[in-house]
N, C-alpha and C. Protein backbone atom coordinates (compact mmCIF):
# COMPACT_ATOMS: atom_id res chain seq x y z
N UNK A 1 11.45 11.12 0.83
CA UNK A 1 11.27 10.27 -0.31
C UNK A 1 11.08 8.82 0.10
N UNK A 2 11.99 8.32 1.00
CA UNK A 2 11.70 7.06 1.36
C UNK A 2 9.97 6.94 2.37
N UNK A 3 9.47 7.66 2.47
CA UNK A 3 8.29 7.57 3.23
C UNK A 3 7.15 7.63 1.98
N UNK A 4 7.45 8.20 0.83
CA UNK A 4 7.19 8.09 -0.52
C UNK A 4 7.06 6.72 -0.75
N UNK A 5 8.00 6.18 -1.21
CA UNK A 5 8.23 4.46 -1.53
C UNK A 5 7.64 3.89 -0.50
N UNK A 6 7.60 3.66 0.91
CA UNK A 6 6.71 2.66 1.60
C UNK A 6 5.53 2.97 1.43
N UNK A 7 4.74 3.78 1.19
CA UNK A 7 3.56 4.32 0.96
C UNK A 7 3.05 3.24 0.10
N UNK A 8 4.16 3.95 -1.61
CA UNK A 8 3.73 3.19 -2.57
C UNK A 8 4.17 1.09 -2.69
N UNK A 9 4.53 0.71 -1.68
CA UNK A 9 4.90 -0.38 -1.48
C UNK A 9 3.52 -0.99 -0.95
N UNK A 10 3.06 -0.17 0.62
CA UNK A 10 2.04 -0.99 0.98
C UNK A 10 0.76 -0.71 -0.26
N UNK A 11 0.79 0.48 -0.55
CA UNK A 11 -0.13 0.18 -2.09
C UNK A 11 -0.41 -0.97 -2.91
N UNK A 12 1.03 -1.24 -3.18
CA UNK A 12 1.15 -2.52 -3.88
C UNK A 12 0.53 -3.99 -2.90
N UNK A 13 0.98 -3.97 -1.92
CA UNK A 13 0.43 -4.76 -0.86
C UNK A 13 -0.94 -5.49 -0.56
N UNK A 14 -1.68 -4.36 -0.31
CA UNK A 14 -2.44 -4.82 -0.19
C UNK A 14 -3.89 -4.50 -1.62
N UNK A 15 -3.43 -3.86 -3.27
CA UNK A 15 -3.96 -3.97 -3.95
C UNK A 15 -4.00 -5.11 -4.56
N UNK A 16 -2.74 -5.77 -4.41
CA UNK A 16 -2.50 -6.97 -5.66
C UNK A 16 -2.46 -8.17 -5.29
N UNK A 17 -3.32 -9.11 -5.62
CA UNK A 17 -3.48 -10.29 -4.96
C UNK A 17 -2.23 -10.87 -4.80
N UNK A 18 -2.09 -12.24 -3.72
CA UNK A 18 -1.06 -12.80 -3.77
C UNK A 18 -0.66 -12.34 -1.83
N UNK A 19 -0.85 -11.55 -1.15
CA UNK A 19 -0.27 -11.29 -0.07
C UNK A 19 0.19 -12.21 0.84
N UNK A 20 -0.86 -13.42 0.67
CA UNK A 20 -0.55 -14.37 1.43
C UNK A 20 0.76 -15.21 1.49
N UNK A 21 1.21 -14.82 0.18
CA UNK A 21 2.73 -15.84 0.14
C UNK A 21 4.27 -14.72 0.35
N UNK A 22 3.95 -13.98 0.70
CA UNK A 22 4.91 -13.16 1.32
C UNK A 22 5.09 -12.57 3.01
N UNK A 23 6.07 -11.90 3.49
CA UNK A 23 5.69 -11.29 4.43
C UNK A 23 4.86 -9.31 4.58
N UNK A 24 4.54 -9.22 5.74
CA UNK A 24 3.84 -7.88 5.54
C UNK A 24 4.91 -7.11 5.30
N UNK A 25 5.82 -6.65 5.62
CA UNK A 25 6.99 -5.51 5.51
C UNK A 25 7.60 -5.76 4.38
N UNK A 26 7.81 -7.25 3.63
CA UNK A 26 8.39 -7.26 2.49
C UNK A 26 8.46 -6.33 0.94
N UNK A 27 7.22 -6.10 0.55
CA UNK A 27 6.89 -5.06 -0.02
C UNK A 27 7.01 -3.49 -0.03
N UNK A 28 6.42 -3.54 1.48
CA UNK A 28 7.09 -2.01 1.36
C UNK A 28 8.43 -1.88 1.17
N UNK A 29 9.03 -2.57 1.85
CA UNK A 29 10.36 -2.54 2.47
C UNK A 29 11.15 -2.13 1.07
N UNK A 30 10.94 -3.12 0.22
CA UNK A 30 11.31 -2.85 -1.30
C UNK A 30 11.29 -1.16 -1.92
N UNK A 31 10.02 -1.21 -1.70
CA UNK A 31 9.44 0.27 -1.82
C UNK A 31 10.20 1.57 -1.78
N UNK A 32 10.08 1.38 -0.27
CA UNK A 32 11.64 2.21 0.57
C UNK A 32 12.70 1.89 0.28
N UNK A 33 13.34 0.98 0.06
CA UNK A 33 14.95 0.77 -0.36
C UNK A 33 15.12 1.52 -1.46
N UNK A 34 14.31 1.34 -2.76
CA UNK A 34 14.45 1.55 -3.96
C UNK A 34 14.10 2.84 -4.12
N UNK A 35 13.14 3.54 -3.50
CA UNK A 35 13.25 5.17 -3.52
C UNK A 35 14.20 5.81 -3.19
N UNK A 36 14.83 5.42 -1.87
CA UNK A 36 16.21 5.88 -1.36
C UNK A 36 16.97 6.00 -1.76
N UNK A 37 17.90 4.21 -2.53
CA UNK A 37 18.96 4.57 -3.59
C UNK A 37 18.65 5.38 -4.96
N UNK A 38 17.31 5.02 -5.47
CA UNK A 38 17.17 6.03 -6.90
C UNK A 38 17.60 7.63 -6.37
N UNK A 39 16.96 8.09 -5.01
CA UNK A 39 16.95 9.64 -4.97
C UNK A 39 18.41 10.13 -4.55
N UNK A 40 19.06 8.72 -3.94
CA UNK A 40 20.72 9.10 -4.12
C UNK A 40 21.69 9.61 -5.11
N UNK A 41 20.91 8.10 -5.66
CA UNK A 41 22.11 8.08 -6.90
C UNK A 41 21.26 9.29 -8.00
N UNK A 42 20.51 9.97 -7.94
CA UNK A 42 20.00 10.89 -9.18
C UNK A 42 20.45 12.26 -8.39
N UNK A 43 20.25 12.62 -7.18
CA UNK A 43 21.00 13.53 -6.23
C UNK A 43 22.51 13.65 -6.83
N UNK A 44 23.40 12.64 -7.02
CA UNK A 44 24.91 12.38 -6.98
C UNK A 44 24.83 13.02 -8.38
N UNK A 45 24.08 12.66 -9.50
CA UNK A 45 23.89 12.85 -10.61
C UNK A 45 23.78 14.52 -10.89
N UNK A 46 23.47 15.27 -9.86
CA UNK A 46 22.95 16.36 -10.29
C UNK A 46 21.72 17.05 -10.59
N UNK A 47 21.06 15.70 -10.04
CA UNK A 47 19.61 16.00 -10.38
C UNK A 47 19.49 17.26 -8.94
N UNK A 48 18.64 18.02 -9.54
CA UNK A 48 18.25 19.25 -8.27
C UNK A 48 16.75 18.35 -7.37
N UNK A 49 17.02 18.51 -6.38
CA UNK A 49 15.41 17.78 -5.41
C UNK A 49 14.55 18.76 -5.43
N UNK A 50 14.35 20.34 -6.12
CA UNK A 50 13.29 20.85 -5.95
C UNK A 50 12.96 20.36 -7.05
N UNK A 51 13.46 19.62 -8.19
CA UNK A 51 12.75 19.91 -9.67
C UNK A 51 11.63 18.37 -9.52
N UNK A 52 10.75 18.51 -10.56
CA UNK A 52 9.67 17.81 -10.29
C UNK A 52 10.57 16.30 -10.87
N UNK A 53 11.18 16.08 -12.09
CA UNK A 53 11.63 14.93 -12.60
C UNK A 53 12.20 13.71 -11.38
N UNK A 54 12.94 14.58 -10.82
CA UNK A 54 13.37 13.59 -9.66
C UNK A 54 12.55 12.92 -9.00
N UNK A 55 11.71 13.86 -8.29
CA UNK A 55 10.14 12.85 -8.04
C UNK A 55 9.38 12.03 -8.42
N UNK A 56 9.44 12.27 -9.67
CA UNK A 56 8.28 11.78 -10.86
C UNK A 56 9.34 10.21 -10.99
N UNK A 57 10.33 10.30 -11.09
CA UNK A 57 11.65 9.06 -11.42
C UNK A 57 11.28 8.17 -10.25
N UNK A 58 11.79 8.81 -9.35
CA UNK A 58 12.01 8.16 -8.02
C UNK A 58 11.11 7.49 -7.64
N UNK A 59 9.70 8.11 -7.43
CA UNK A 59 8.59 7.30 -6.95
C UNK A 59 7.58 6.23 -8.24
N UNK A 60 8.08 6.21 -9.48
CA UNK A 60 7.84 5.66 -10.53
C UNK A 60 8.74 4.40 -10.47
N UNK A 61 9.71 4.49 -10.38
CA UNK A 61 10.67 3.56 -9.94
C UNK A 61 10.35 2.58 -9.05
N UNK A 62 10.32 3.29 -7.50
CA UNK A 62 10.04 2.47 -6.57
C UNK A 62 8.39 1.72 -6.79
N UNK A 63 7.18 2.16 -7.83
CA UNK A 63 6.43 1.62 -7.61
C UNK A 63 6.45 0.48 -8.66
N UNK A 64 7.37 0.79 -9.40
CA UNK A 64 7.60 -0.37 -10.51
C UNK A 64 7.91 -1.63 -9.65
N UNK A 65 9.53 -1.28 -9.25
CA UNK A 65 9.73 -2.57 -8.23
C UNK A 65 8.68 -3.02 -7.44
N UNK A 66 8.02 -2.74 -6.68
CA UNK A 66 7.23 -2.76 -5.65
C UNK A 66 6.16 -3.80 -6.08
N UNK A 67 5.65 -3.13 -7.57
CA UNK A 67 5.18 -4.58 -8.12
C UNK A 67 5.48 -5.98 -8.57
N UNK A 68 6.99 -5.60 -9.37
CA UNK A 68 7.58 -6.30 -10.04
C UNK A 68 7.56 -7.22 -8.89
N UNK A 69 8.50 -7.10 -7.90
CA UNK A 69 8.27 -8.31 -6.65
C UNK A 69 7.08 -8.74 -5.95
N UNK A 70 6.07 -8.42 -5.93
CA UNK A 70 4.75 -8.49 -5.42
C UNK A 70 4.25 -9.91 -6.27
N UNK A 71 3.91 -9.41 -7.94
CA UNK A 71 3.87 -10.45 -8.54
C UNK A 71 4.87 -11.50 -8.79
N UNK A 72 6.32 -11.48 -8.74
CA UNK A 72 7.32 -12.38 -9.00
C UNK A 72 6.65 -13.07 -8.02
N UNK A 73 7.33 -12.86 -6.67
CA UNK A 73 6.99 -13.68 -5.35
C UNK A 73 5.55 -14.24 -5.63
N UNK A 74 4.49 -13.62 -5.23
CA UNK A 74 3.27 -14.45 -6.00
C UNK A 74 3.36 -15.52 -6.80
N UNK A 75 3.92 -15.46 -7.92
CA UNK A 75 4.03 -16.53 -8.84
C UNK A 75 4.76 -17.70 -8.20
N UNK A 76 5.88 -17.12 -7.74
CA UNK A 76 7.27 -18.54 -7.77
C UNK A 76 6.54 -19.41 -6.55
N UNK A 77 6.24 -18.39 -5.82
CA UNK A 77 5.80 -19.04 -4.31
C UNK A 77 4.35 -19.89 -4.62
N UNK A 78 3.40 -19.61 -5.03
CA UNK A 78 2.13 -20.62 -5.45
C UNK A 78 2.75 -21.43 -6.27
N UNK A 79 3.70 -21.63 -7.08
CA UNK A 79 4.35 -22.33 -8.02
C UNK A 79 5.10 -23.92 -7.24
N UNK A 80 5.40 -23.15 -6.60
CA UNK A 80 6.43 -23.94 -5.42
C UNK A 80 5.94 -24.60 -4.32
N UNK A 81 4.71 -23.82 -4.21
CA UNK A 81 3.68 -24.73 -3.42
C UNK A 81 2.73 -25.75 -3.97
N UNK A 82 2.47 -25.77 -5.10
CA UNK A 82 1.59 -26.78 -5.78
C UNK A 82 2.89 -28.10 -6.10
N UNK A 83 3.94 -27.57 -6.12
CA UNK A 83 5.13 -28.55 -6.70
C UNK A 83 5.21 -29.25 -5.55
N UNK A 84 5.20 -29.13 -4.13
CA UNK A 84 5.82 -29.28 -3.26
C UNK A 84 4.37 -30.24 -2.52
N UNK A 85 3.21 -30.17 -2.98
CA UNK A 85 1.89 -30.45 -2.56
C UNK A 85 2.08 -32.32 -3.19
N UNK A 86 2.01 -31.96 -4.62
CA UNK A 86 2.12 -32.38 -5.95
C UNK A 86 3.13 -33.64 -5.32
N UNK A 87 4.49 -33.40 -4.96
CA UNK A 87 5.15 -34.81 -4.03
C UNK A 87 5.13 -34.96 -2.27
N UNK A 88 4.28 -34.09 -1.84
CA UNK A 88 3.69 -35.34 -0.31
C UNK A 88 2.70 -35.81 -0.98
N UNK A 89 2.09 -35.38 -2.25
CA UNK A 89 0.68 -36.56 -2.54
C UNK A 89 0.99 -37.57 -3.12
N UNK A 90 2.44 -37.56 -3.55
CA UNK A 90 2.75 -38.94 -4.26
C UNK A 90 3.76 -39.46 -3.57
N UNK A 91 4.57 -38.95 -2.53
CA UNK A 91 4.91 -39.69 -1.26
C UNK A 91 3.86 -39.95 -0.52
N UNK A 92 2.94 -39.79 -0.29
CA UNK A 92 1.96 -40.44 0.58
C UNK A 92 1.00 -41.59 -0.14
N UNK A 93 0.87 -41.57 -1.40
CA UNK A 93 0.75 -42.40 -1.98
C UNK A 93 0.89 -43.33 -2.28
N UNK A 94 2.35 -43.55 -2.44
CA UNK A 94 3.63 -44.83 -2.63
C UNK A 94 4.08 -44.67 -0.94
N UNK A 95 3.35 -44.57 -0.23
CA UNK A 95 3.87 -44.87 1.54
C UNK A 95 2.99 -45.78 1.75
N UNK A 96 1.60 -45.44 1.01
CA UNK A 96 0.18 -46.35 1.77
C UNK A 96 -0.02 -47.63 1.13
N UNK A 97 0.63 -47.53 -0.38
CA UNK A 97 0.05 -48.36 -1.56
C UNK A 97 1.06 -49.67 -1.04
């Protein structure tokens, strides 16, 4: 299952713009974490691993996250970089003036 989730991690990776403001393993990595504990904790639950639901959960799950952070990070990080642009241009500004 966890080879499931990195799969669907680098999916996310390299479909969804934004890669540049993260690292490469970050995504998957997510991917895999989050398949692992879901197929634990639904295992602990009683869920049976031959039945299809567990699968269908697990790797639905992990590809949710997988995005959810793909785009978060995307956002905050270009966000944070225009902010951060935004005052060396006006420290360099009020340095020269």
């Amino acid at each position: 299952m966890a080879l499931g989730g990195a799969i669907l991690g680098l999916a996310a990776r390299y479909l969804l713009p934004g890669r540049d403001f993260h690292g490469a393993v970050l995504v998957p990595a997510v991917g895999t974490i989050v398949a692992s504990v879901v197929w634990v904790a639904l295992t602990w639950l009683g869920w049976n691993w031959d039945g299809g639901w567990i699968w269908w959960v697990t790797l639905g799950l992990s590809a949710t996250a997988s995005v959810a952070v793909d785009i978060v990070l995307h956002r905050r990080r270009e966000h944070a970089d225009r902010e951060m642009q935004q005052r060396l241009t006006t420290a360099e500004a009020a340095h020269t003036a």
